[in-house]
Protein backbone atom coordinates (compact mmCIF):
# COMPACT_ATOMS: atom_id res chain seq x y z
CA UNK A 1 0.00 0.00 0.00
CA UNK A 2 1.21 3.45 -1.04
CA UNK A 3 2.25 5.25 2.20
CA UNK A 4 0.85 8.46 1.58
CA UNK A 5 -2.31 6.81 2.00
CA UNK A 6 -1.57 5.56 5.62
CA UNK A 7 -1.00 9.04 6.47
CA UNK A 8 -4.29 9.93 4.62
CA UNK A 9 -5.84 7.56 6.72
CA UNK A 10 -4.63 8.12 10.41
CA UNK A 11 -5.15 11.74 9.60
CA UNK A 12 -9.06 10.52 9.07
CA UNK A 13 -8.73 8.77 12.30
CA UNK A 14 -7.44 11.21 14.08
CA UNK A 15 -10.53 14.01 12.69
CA UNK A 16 -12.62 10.93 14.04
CA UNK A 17 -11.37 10.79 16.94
CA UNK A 18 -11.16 14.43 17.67
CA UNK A 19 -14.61 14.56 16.62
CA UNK A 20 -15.82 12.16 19.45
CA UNK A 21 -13.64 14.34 21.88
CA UNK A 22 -14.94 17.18 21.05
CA UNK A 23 -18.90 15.91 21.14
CA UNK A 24 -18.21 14.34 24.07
CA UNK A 25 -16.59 17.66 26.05
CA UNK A 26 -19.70 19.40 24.81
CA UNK A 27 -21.97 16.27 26.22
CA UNK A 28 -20.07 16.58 29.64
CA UNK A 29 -20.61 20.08 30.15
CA UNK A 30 -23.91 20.58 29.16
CA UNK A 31 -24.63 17.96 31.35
CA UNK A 32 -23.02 19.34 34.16
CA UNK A 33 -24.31 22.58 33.59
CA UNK A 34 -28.24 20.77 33.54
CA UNK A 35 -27.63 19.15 36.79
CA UNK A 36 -26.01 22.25 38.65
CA UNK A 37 -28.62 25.04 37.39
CA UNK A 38 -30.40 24.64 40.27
CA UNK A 39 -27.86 24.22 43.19
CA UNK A 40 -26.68 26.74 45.59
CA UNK A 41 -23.72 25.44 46.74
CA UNK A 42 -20.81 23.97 44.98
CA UNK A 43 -21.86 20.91 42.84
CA UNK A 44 -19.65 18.49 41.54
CA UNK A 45 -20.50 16.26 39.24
CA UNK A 46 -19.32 12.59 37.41
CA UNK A 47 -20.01 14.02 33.82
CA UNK A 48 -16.65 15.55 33.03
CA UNK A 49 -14.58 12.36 34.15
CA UNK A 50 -17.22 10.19 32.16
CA UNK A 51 -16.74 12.45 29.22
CA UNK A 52 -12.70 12.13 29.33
CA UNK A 53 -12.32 8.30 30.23
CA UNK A 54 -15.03 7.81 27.70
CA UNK A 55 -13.04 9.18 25.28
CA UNK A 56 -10.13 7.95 26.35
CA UNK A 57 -11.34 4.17 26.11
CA UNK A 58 -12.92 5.04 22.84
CA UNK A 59 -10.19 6.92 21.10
CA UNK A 60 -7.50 4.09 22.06
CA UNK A 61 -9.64 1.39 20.73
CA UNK A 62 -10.25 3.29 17.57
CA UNK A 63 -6.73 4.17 16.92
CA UNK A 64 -5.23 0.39 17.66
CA UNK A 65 -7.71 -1.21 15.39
CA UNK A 66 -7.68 1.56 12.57
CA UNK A 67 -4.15 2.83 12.24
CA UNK A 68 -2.86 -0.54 11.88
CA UNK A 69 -5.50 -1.18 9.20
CA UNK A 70 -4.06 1.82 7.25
CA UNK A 71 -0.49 0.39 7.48
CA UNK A 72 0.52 3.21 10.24
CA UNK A 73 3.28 0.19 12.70
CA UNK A 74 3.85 -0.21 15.07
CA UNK A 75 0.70 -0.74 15.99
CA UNK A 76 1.32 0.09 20.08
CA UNK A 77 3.26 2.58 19.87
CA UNK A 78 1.58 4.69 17.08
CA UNK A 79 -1.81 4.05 18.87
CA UNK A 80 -0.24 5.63 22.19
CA UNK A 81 1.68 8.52 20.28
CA UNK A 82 -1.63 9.35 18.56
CA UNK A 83 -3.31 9.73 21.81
CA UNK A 84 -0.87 11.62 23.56
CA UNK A 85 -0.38 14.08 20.64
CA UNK A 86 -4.52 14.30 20.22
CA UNK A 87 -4.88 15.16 23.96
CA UNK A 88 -1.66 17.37 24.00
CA UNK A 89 -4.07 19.25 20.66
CA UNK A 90 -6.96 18.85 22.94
CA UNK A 91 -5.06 20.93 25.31
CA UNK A 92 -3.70 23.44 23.27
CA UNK A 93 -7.24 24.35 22.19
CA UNK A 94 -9.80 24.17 24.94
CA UNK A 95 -8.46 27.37 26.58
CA UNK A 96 -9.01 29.38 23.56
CA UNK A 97 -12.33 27.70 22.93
CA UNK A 98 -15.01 30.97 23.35
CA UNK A 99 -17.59 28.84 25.32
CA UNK A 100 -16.87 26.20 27.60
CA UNK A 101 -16.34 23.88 25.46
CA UNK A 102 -14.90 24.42 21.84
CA UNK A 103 -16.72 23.97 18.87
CA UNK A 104 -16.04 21.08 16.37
CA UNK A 105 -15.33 23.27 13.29
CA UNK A 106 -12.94 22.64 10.85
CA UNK A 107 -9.88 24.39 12.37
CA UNK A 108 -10.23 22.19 15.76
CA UNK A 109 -10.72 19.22 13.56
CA UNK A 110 -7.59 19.44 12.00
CA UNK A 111 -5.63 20.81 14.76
CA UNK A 112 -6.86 17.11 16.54
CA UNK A 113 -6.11 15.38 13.09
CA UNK A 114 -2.57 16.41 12.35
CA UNK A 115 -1.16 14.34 15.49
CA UNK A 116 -2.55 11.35 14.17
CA UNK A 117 -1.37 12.08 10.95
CA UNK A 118 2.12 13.42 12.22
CA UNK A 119 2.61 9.65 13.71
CA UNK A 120 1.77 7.93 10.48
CA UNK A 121 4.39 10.44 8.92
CA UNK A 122 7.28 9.15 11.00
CA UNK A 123 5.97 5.32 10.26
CA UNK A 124 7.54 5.83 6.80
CA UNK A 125 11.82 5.70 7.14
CA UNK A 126 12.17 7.76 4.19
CA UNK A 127 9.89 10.64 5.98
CA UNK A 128 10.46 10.14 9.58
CA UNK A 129 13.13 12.73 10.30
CA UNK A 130 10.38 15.81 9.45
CA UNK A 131 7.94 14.09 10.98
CA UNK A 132 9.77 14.22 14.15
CA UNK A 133 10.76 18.18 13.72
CA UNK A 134 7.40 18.70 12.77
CA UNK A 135 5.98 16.80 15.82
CA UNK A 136 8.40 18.87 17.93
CA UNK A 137 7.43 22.29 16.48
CA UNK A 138 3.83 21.26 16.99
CA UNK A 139 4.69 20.53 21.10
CA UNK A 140 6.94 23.48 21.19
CA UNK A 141 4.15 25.78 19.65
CA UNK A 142 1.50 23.90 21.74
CA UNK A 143 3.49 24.86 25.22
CA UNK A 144 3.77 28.42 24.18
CA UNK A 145 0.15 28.64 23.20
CA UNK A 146 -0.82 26.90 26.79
CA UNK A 147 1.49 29.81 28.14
CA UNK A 148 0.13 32.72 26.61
CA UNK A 149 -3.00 34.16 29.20
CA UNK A 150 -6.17 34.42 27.16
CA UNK A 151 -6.59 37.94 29.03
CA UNK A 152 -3.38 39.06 26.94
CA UNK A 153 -6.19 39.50 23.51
């Protein structure tokens, strides 16, 4: 199989994926927000952690089963790399996100997409040494964006 297409493909994954994150954040809080309208006092709820570890469960399933399928191996450790780059995305854009939860437009998509797609990247040996600088600008960028206050706009 032609490799750009396993990059094609864990790049679809990884819009999947980021999909279900972001549909379940928006779940969890609206949720939350239902069951605490009416209290007076400080209300903690299970929504948020059954939005994350559902997502979570989901997302790791969905990337070991899929990115193998699109030739992206090894099939552990591009499953766990995906995951760690999706929720370092994940991250990077909730704070920025105007509501409580960000939207699932296009730019969020793809901002949870190019992890995924990043991974299958370095799976090729011909490609794997700008995968891995571009993987490193994305964290570097990420941590700066974390740092910057969203009171500094």
């Amino acid at each position: 199989m032609n490799k750009a297409y396993g990059v094609a493909g864990a790049a679809l994954t990884g819009g999947l994926t980021g999909w279900l994150a972001l549909a379940l954040w928006q779940w969890a809080d609206a949720e939350d927000k239902r069951s605490c309208a009416d209290s007076t006092s400080v209300c903690l709820t299970y929504y948020p952690l059954t939005g994350i570890l559902s997502w979570v469960v989901l997302a790791a399933v969905v990337f070991a089963v899929a990115l193998p399928l699109v030739g992206v191996r090894p099939r552990k450790a591009a499953a766990a790399a995906s995951l760690a780059l999706q929720t370092c995305a994940l991250a990077v854009i909730g704070p920025f996100a105007p509501h409580d939860a960000p939207d699932t437009n296009a730019p969020n998509l793809i901002a949870l997409a190019l992890g995924p797609a990043l991974v299958g990247v370095c799976a090729v040996p011909a490609w794997r040494r700008a995968g891995l600088v571009a993987i490193g600008v994305l964290v570097v960028a990420g941590l700066i964006a974390v740092g910057v206050d969203k009171d500094m706009f």
